[in-house]
Protein backbone atom coordinates (compact mmCIF):
# COMPACT_ATOMS: atom_id res chain seq x y z
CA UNK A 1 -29.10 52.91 30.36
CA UNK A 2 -27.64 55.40 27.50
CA UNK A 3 -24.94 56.57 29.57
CA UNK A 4 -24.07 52.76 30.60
CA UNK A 5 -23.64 52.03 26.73
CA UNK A 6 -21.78 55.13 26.05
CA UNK A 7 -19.32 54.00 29.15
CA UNK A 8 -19.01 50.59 27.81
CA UNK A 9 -18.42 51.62 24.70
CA UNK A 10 -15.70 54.40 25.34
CA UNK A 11 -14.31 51.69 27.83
CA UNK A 12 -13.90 49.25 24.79
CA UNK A 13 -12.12 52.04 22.32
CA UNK A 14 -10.06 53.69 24.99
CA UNK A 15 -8.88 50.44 25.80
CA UNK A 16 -8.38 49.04 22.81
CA UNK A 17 -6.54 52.42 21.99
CA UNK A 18 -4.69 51.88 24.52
CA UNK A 19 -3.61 48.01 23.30
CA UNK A 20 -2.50 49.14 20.55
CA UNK A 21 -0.36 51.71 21.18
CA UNK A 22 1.51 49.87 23.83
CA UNK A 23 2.06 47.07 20.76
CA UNK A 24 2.76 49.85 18.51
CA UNK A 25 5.47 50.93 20.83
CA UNK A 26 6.77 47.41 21.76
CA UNK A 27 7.34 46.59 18.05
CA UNK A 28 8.67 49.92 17.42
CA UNK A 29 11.33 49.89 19.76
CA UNK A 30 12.25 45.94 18.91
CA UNK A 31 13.08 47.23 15.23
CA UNK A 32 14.86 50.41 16.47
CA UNK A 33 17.77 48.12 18.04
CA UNK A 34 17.39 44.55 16.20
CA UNK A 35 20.09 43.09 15.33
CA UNK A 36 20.50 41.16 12.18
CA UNK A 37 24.44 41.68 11.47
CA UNK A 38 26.34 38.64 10.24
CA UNK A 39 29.22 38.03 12.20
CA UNK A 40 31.04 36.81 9.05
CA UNK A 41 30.42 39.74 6.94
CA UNK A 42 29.61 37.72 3.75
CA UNK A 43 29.76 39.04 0.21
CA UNK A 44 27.38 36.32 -0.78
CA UNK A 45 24.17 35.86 0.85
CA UNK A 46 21.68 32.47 0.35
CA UNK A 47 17.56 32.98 0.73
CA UNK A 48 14.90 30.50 -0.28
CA UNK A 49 13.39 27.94 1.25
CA UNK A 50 14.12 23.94 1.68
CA UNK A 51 15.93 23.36 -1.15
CA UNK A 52 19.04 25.71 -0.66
CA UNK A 53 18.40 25.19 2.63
CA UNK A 54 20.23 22.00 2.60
CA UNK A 55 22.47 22.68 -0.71
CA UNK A 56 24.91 25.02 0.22
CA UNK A 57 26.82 24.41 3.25
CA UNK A 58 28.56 27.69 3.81
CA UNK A 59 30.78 26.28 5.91
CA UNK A 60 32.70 25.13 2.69
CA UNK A 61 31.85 28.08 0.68
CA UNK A 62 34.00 31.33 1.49
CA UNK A 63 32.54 34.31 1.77
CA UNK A 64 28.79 32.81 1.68
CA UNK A 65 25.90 32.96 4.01
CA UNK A 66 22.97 30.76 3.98
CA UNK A 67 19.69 32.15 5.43
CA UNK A 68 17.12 29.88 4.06
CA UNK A 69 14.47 28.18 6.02
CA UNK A 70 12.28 25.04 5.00
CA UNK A 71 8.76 25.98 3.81
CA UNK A 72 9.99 29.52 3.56
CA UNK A 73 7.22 31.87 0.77
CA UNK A 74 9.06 34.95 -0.74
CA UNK A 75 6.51 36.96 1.60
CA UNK A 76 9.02 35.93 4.92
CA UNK A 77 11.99 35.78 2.45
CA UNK A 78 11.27 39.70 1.94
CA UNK A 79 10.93 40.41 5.51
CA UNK A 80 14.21 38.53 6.32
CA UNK A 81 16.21 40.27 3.05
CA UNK A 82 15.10 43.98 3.87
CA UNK A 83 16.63 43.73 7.38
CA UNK A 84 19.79 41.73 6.80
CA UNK A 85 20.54 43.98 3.96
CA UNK A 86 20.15 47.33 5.81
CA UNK A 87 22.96 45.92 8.57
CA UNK A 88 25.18 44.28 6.09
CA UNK A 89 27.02 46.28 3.34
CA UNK A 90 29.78 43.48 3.06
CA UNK A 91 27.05 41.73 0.85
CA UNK A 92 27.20 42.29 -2.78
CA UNK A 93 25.13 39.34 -4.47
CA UNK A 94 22.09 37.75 -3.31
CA UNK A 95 21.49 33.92 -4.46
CA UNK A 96 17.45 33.88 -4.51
CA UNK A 97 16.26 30.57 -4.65
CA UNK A 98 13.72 30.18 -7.70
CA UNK A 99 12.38 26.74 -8.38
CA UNK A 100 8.93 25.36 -10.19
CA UNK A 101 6.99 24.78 -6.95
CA UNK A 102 7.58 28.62 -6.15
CA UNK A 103 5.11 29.59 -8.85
CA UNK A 104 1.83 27.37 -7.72
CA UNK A 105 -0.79 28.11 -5.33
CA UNK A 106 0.62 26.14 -2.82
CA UNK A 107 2.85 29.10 -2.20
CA UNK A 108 -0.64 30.84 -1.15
CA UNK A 109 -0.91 28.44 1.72
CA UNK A 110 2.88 28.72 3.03
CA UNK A 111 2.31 32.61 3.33
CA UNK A 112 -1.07 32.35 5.48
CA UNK A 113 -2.26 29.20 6.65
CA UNK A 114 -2.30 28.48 10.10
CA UNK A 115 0.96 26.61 9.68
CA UNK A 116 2.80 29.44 8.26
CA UNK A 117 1.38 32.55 9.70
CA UNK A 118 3.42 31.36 13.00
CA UNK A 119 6.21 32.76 11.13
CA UNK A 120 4.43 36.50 11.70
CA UNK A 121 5.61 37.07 15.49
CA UNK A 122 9.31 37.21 14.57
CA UNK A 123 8.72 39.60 11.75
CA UNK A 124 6.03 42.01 12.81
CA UNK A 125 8.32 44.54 13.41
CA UNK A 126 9.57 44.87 10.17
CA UNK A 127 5.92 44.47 8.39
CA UNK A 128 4.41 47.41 6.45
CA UNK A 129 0.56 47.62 6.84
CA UNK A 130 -0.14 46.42 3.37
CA UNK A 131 2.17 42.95 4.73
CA UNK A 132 -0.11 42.72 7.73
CA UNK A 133 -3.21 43.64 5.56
CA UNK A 134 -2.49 40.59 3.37
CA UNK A 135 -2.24 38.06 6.13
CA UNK A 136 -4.87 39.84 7.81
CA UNK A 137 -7.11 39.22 4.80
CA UNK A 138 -6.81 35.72 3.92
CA UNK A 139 -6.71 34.55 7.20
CA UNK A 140 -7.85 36.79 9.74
CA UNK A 141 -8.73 34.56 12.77
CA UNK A 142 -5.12 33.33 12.48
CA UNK A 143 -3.93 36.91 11.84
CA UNK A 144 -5.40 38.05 15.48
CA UNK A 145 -4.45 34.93 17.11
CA UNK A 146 -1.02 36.17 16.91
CA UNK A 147 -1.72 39.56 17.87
CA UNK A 148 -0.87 38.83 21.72
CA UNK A 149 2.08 36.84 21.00
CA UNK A 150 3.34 39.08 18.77
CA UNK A 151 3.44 41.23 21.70
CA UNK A 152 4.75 38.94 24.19
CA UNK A 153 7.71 38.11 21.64
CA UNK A 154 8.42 41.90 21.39
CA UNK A 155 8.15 42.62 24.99
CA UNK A 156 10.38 39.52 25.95
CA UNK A 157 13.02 40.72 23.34
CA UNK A 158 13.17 44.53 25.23
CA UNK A 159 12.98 42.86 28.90
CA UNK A 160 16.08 41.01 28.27
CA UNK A 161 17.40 43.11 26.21
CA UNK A 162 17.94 40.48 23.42
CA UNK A 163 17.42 42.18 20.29
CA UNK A 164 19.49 39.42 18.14
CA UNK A 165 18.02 37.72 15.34
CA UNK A 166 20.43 35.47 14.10
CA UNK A 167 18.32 32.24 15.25
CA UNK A 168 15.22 33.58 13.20
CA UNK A 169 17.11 33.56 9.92
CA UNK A 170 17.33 30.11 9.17
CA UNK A 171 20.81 28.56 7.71
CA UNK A 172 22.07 25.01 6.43
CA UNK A 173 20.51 21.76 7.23
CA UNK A 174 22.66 19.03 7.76
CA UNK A 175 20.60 15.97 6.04
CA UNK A 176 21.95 12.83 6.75
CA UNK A 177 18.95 10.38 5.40
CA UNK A 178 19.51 8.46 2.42
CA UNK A 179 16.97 8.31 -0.88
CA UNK A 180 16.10 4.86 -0.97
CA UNK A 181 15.30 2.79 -3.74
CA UNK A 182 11.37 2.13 -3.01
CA UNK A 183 11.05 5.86 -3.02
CA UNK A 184 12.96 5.76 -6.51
CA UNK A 185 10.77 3.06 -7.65
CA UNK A 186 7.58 6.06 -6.28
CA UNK A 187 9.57 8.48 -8.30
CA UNK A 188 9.60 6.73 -11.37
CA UNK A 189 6.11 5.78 -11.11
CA UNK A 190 4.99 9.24 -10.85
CA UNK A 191 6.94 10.18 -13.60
CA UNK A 192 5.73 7.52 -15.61
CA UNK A 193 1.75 8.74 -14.61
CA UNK A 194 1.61 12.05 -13.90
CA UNK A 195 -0.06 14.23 -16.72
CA UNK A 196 0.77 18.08 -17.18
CA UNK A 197 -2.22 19.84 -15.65
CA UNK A 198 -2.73 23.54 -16.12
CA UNK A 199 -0.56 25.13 -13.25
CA UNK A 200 -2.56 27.30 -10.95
CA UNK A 201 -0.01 30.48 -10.39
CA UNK A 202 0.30 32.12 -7.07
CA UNK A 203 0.46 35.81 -7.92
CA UNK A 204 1.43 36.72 -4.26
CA UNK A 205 4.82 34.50 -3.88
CA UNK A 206 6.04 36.23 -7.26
CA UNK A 207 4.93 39.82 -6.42
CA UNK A 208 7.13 39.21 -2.89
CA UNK A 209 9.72 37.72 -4.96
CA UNK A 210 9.99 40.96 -7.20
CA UNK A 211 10.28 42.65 -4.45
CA UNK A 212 13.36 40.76 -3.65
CA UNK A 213 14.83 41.89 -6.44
CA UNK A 214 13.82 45.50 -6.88
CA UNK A 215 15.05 45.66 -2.94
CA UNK A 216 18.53 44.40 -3.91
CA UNK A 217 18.97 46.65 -6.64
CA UNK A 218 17.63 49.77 -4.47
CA UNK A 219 20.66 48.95 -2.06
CA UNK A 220 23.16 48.49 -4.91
CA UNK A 221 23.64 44.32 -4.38
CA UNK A 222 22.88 41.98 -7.23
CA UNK A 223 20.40 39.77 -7.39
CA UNK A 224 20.92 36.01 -8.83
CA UNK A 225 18.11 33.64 -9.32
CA UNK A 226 18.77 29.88 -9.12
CA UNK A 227 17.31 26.54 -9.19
CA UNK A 228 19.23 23.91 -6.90
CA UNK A 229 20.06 20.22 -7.69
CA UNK A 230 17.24 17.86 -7.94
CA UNK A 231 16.88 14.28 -8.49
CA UNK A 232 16.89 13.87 -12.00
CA UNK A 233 13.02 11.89 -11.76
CA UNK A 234 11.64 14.99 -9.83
CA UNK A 235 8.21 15.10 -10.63
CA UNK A 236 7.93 18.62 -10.31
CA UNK A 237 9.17 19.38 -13.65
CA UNK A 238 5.90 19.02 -15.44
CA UNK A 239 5.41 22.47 -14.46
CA UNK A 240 8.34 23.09 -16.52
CA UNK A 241 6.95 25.27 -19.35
CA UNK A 242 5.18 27.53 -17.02
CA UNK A 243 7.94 28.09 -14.84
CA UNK A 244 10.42 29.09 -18.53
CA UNK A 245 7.32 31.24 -19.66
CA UNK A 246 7.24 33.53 -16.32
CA UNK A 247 11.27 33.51 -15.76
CA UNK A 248 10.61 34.97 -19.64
CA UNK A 249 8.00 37.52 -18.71
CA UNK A 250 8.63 38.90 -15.59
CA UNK A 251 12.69 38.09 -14.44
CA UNK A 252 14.15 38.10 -17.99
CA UNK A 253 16.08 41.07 -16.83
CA UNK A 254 17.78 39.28 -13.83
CA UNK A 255 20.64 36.54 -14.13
CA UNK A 256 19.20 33.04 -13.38
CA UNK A 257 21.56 29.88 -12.83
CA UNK A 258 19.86 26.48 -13.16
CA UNK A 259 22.13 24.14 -11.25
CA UNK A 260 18.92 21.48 -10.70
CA UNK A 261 20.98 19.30 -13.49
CA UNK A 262 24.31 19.29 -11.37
CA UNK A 263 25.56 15.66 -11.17
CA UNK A 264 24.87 13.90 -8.07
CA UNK A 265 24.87 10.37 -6.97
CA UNK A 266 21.59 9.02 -6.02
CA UNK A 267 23.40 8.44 -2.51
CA UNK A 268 23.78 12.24 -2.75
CA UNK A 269 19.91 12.86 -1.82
CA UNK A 270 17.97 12.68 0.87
CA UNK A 271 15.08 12.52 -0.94
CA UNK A 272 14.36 13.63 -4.50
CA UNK A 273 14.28 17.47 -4.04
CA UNK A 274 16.67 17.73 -1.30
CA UNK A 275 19.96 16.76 -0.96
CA UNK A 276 21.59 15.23 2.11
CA UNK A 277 25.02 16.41 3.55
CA UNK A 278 27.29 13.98 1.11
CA UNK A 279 25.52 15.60 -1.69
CA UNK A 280 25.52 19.42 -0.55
CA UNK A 281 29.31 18.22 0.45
CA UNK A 282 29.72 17.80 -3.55
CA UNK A 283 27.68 20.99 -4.54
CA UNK A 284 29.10 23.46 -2.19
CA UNK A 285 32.70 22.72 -3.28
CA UNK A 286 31.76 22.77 -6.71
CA UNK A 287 30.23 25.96 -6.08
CA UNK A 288 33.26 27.75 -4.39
CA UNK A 289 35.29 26.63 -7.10
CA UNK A 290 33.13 28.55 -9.73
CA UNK A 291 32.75 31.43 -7.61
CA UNK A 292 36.93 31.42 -7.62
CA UNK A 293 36.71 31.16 -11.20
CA UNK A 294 34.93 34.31 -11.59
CA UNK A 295 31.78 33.19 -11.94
CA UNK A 296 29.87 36.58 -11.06
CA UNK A 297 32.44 38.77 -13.16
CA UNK A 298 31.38 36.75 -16.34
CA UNK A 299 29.40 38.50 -18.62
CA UNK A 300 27.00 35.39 -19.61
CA UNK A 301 27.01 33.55 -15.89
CA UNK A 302 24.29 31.25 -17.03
CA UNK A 303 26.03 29.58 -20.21
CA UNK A 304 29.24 29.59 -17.77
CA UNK A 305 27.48 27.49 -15.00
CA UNK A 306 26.05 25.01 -18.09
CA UNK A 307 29.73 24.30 -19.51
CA UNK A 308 31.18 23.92 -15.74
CA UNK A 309 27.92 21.27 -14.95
CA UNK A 310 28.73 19.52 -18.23
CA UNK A 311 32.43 18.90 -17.57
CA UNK A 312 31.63 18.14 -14.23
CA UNK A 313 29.23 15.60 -15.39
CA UNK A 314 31.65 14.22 -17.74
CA UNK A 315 34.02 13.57 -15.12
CA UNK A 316 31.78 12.13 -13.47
CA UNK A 317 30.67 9.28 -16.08
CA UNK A 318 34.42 9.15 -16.77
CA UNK A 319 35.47 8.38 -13.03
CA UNK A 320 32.24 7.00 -11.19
């Protein structure tokens, strides 16, 4: 009876030896020949989540790619940013989205709840072992869940020898829904009720988002925080004076550009945090213009994005 347990049990750990290694390998091998070079070889590069997602259509901006993905956390931000970096020395600034719903807990939930963590297959690769740890703490069944798929993903990749990412990055979304004017009336109402409640931070989405930075100064490319358009009634802003205190604290040493005032129609929106394609039309002009103007070579970039947005939004009062 002894030496059945003793089989079983070096049956179970050679095997599971085994597992892993052949994992270890498969995910090895996937990041030795991934591919994650840009075919336009931008200088500017676009990462966040939903909102830049469908503000900058790089189609209209030169030189700019956009690799944001809805419900995107700065934990699969990072993983996307180190790799597209490392293959693309044409970029020289990085545009990291940074809005007020990127500080709350909810931030905790798009890194590893079972919605999310389906993001983990196309990144394993690139993963250190404190990444995986994370996940692997907060939601382990979901963690180990993936474990096979992971594998299957990496073992597909190397059988047909497709090792190219470019579908995993994300990139503009073409919104063509209108905000309508019940959802308006919603808006206001909200505004109207809502109460500032103490703003539970997630620690997590900000540690991945300094890593962001300190992994775009490493490699010699600048990092830009920014805020997108939003509706003018977006609710969100109660978390205002939290979201000033920690740019303050922790990112004072990092350019930020608040373009969440930029002057859009209310036909610009698809809803009120996202704007549909006639609005990111608008933006992403107005954004390659700036950029021809010199915007990055300015030595205060933030008070020369205000006086552009105001005498944009002058003309547009003057010629509605």
């Amino acid at each position: 009876m002894k030496r059945f347990v003793k089989n079983t049990i070096l049956f179970v750990v050679v095997s599971m030896m085994l597992i892993f290694t052949i994992t270890f390998t498969l995910f090895v091998t996937v990041k030795k020949h991934a591919d994650f070079r840009l075919k336009e070889h931008p200088v500017y590069l676009v990462v966040g989540h939903s909102h830049p997602e469908c503000a900058f259509n790089d189609s209209l901006i030169s030189g700019l790619k956009n690799i944001s993905k809805s419900g995107e956390a700065c934990f699969y931000s990072y993983q996307k940013l180190k790799t597209v970096l490392n293959q693309n020395p044409s970029i020289k600034t990085v545009f990291i989205e940074f809005t007020n719903n990127q500080i709350e807990e909810e931030m905790d939930r798009w890194t590893w709840d079972n919605k999310h963590i389906t993001r983990y297959p196309d990144f394993v690769p690139f993963m250190s072992n404190r990444d995986k740890a994370l996940l692997f703490k907060h939601n382990g069944d979901g963690f180990l869940n993936l474990v096979s798929i992971s594998a299957r993903y990496a073992l597909l990749r190397i059988v047909t020898n497709d090792y190219n990412y470019e579908k995993q990055l994300g990139g503009y979304q073409f919104l063509v829904q209108d905000i309508t004017d019940s959802v308006l009336r919603i808006l206001n109402k909200k505004e109207t009720d809502n109460h500032k409640k103490p703003v539970t931070i997630s620690e997590t989405n900000l540690n991945y988002l300094s890593a962001m930075i300190h992994y775009c100064k490493r490699h010699h490319v600048e990092p830009v925080l920014i805020r997108s358009p939003l509706h003018k009634g977006f609710f969100r802003f109660v978390d205002e004076r939290a979201y000033k205190n920690i740019l303050k604290k922790r990112f004072s040493d990092v350019t930020w550009l608040d373009f969440s005032s930029f002057p859009i129609k209310d036909s610009g929106f698809a809803d009120p945090e996202h704007l549909n394609y006639k609005g990111a039309r608008v933006f992403s002009l107005w954004f390659n213009e700036i950029l021809k103007k010199g915007l990055l070579s300015k030595s205060d970039k933030a008070r020369f994005v205000k006086k552009e947005i105001s005498e944009r939004a002058h003309r547009t009062i003057n010629n509605p």
